[in-house]
PDB file of N, CA and C in Angstrom:
ATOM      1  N   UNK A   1      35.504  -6.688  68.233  1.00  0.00           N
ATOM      2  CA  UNK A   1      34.086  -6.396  68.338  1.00  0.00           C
ATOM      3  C   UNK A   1      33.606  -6.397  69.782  1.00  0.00           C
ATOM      4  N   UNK A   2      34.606  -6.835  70.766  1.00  0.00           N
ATOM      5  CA  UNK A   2      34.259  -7.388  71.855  1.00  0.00           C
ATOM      6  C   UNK A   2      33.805  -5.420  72.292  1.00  0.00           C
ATOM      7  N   UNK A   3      34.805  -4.702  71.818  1.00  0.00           N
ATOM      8  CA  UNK A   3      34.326  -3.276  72.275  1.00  0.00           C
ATOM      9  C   UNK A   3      33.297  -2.375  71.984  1.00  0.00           C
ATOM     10  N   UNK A   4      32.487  -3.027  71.397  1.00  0.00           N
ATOM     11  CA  UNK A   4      31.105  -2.493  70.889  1.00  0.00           C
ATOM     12  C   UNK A   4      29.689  -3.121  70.971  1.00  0.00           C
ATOM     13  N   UNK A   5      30.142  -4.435  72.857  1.00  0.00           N
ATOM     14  CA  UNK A   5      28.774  -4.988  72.773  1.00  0.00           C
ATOM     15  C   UNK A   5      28.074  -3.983  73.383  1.00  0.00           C
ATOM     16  N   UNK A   6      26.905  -4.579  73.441  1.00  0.00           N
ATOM     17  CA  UNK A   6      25.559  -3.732  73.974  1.00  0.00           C
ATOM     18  C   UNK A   6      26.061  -3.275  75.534  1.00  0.00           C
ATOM     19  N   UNK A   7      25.729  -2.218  75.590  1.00  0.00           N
ATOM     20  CA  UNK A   7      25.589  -2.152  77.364  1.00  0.00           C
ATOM     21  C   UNK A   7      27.256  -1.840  77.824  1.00  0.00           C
ATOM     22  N   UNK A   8      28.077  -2.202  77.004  1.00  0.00           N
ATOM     23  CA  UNK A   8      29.761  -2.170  77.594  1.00  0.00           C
ATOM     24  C   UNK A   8      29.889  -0.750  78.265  1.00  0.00           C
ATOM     25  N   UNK A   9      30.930  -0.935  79.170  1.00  0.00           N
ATOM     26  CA  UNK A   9      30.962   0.653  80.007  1.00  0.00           C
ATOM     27  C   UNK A   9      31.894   1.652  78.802  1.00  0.00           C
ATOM     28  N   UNK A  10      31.578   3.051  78.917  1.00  0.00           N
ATOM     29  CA  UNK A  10      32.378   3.528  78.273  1.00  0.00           C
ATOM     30  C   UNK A  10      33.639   4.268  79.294  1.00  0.00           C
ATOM     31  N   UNK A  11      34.817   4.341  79.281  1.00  0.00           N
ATOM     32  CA  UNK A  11      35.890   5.154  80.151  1.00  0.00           C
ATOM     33  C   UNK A  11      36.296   6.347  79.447  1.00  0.00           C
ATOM     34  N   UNK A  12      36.584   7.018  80.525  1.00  0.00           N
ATOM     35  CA  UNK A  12      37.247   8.564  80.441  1.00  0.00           C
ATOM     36  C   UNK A  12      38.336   8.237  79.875  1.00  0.00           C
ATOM     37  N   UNK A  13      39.756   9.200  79.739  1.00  0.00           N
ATOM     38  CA  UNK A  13      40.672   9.383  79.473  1.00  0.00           C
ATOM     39  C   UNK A  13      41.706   9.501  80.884  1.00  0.00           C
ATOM     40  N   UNK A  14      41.161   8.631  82.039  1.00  0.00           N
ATOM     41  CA  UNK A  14      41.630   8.333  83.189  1.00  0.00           C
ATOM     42  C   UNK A  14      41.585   7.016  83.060  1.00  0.00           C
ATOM     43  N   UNK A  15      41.308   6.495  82.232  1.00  0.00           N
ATOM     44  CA  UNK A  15      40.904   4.978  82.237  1.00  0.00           C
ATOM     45  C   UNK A  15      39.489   4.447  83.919  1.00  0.00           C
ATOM     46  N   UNK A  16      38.767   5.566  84.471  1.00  0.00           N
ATOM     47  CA  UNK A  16      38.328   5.211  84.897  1.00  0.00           C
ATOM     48  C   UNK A  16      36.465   5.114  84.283  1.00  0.00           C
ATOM     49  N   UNK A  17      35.293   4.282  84.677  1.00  0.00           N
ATOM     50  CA  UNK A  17      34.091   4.238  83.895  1.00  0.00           C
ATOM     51  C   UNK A  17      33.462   5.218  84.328  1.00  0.00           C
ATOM     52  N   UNK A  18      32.904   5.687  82.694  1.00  0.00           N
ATOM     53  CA  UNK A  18      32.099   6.797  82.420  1.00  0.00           C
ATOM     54  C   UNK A  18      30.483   7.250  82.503  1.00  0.00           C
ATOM     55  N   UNK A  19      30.162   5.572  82.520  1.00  0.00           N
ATOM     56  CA  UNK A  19      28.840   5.521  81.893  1.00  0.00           C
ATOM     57  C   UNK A  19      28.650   4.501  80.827  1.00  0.00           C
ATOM     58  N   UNK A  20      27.229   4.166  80.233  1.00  0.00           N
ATOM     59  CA  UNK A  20      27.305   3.277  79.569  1.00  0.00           C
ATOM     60  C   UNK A  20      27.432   3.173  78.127  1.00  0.00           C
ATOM     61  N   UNK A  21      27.276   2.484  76.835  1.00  0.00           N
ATOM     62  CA  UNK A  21      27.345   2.604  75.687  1.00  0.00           C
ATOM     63  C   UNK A  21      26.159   2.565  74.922  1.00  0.00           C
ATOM     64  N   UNK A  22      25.167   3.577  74.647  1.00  0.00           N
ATOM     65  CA  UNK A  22      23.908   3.447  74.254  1.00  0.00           C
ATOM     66  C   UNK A  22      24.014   2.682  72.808  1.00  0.00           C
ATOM     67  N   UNK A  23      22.911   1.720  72.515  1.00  0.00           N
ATOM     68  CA  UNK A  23      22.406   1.432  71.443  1.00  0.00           C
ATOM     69  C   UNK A  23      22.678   2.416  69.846  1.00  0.00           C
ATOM     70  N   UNK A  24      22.186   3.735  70.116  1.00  0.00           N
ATOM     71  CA  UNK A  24      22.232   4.930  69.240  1.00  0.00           C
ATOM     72  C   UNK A  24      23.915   5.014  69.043  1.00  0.00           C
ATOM     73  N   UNK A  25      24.444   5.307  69.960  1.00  0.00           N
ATOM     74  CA  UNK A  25      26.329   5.239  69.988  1.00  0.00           C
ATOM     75  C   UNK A  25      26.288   4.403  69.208  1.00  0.00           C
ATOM     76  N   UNK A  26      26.299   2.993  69.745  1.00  0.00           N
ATOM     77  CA  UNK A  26      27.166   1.777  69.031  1.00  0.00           C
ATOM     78  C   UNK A  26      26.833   1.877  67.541  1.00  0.00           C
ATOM     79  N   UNK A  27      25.639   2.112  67.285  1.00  0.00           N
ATOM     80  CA  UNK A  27      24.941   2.138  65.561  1.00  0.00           C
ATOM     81  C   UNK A  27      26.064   3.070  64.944  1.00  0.00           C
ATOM     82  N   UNK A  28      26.250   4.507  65.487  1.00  0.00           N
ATOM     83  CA  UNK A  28      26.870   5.620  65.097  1.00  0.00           C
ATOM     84  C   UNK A  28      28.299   5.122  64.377  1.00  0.00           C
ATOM     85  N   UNK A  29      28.906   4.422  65.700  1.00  0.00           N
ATOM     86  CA  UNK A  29      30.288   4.370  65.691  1.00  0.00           C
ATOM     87  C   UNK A  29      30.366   3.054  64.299  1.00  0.00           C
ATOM     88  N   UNK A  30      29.651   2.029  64.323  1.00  0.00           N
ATOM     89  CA  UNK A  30      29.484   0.693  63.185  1.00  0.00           C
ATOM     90  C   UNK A  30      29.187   1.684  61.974  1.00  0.00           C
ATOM     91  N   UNK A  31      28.654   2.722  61.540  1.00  0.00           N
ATOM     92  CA  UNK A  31      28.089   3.495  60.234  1.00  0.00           C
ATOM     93  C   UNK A  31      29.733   3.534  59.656  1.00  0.00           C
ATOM     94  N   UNK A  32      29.412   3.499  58.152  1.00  0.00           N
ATOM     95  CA  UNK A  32      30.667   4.166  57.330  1.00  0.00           C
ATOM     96  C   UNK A  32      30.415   5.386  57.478  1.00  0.00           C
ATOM     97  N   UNK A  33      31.633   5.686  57.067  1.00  0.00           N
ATOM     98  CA  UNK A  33      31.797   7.033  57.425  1.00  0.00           C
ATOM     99  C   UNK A  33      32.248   7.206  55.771  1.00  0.00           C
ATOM    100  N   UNK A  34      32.382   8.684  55.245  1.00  0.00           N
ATOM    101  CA  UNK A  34      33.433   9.600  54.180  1.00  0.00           C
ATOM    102  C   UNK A  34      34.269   9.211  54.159  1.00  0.00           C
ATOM    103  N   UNK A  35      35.158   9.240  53.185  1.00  0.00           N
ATOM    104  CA  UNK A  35      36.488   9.332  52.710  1.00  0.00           C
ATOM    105  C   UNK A  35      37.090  10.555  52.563  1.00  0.00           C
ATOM    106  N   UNK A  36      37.976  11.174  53.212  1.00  0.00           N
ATOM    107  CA  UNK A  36      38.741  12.505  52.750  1.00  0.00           C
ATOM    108  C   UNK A  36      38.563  12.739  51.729  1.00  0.00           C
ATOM    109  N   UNK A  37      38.599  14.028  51.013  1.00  0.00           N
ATOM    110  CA  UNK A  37      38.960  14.378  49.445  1.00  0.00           C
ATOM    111  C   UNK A  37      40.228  14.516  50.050  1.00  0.00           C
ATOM    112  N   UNK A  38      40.366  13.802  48.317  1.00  0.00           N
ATOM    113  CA  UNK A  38      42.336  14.293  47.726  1.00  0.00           C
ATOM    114  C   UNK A  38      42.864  15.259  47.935  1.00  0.00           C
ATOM    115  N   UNK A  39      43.591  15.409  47.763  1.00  0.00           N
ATOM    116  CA  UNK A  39      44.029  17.236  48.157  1.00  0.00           C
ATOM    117  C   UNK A  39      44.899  17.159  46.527  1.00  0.00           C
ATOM    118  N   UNK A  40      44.318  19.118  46.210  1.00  0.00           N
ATOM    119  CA  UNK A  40      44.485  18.688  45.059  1.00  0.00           C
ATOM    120  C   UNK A  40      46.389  19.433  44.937  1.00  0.00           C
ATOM    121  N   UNK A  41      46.408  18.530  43.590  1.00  0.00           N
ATOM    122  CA  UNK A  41      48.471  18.479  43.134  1.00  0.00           C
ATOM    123  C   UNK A  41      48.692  20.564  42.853  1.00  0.00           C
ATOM    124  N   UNK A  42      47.466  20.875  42.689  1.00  0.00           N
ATOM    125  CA  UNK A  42      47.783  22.644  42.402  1.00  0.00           C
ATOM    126  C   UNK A  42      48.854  23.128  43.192  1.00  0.00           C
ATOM    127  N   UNK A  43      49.642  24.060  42.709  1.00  0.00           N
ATOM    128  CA  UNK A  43      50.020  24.894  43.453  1.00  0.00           C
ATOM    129  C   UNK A  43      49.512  25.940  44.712  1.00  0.00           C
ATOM    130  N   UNK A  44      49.532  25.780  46.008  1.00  0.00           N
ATOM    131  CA  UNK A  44      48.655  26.751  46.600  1.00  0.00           C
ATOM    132  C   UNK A  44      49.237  28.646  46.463  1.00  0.00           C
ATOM    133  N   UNK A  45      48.036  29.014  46.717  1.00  0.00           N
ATOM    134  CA  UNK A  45      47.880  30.205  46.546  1.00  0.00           C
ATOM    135  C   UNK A  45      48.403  30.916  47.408  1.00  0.00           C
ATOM    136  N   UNK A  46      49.374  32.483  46.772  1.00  0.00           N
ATOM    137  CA  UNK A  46      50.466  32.715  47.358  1.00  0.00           C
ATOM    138  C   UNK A  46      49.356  33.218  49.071  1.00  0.00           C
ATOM    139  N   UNK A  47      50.406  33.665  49.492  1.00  0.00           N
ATOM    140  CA  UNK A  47      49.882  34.670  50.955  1.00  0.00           C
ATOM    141  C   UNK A  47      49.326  35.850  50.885  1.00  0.00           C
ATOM    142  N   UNK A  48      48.625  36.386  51.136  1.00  0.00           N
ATOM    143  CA  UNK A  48      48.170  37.330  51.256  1.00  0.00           C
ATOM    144  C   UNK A  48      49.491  38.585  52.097  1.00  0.00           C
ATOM    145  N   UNK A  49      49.667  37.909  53.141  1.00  0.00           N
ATOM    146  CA  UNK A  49      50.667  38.736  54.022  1.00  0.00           C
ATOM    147  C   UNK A  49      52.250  38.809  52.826  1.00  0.00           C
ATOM    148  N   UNK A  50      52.375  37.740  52.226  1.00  0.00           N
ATOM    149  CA  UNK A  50      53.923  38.044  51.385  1.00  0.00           C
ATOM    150  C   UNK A  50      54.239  39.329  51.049  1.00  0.00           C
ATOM    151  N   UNK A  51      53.265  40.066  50.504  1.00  0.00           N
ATOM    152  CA  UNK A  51      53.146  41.703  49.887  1.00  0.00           C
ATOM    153  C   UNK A  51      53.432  42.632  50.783  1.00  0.00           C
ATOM    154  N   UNK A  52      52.763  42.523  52.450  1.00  0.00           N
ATOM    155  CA  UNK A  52      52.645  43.383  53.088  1.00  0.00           C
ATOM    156  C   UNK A  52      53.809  42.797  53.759  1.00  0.00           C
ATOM    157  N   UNK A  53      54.699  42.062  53.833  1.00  0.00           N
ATOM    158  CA  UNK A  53      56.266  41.485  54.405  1.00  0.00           C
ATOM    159  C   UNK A  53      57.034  42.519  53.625  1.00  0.00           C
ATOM    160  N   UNK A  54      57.064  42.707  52.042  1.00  0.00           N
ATOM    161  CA  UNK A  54      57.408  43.628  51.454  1.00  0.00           C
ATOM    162  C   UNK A  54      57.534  44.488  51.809  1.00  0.00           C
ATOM    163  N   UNK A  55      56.580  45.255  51.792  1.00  0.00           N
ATOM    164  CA  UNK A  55      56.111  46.840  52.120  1.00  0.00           C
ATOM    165  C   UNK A  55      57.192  47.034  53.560  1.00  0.00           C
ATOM    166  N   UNK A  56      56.906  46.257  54.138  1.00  0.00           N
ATOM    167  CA  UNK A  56      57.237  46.797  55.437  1.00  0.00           C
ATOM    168  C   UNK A  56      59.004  46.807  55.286  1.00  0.00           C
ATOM    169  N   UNK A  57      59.313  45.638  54.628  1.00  0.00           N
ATOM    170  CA  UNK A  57      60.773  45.739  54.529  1.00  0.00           C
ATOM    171  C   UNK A  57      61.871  47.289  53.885  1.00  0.00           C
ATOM    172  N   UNK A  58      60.949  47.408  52.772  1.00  0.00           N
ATOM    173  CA  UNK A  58      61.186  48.430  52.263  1.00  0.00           C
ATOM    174  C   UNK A  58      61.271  49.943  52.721  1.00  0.00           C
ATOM    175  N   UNK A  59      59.933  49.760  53.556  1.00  0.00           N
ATOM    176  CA  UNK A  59      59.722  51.055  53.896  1.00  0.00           C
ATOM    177  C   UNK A  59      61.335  51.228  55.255  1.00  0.00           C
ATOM    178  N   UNK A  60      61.815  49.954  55.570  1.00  0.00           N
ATOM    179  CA  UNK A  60      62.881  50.011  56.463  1.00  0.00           C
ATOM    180  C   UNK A  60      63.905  50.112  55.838  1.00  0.00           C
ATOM    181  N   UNK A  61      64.202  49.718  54.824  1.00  0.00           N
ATOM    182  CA  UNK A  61      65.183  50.185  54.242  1.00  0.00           C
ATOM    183  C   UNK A  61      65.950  51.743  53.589  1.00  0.00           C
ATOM    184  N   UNK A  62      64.412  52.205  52.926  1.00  0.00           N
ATOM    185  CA  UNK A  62      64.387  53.854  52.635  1.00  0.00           C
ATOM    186  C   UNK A  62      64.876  54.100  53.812  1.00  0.00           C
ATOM    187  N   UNK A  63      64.123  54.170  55.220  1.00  0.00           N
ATOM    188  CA  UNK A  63      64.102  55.484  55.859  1.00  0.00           C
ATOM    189  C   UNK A  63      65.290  55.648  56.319  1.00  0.00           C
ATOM    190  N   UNK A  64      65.792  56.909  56.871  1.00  0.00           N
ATOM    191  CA  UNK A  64      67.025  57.503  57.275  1.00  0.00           C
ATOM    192  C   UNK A  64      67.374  56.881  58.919  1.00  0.00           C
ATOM    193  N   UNK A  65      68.479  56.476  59.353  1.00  0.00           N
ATOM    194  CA  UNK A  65      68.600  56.298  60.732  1.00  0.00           C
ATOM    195  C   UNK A  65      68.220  57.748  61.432  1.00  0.00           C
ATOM    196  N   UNK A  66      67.649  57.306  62.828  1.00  0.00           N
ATOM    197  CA  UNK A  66      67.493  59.002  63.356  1.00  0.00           C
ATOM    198  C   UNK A  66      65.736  59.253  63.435  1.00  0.00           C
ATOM    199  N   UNK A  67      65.045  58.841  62.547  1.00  0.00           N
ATOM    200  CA  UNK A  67      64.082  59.543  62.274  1.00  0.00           C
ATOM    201  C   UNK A  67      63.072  58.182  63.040  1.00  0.00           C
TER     202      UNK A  67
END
């Protein structure tokens, strides 16, 4: 808790100080927050591109060398 008194400096990602820790911040950061949704057990939905992987394969296969 010691990192969320009033007034504490906040640091960059240099570890050097940024500025301070407003009142409004500290409230923010103490709030609960959401819980993820589940992700659901479905099967996901094929690709859109799988079809057109097709197409294209095919159309390489027909054509004649040369052309």
């Amino acid at each position: 808790r010691q990192a969320l008194a009033a007034g504490g400096p906040r640091y960059d990602l240099d570890g050097q100080p940024a500025g301070e820790v407003t009142p409004e911040q500290q409230a923010l950061a103490q709030a609960p927050r959401k819980k993820a949704a589940a992700r659901s057990t479905s099967a996901p939905a094929p690709s859109p591109a799988a079809g057109y992987i097709k197409m294209t394969l095919k159309g390489r296969v027909t054509s004649k060398p040369g052309n």
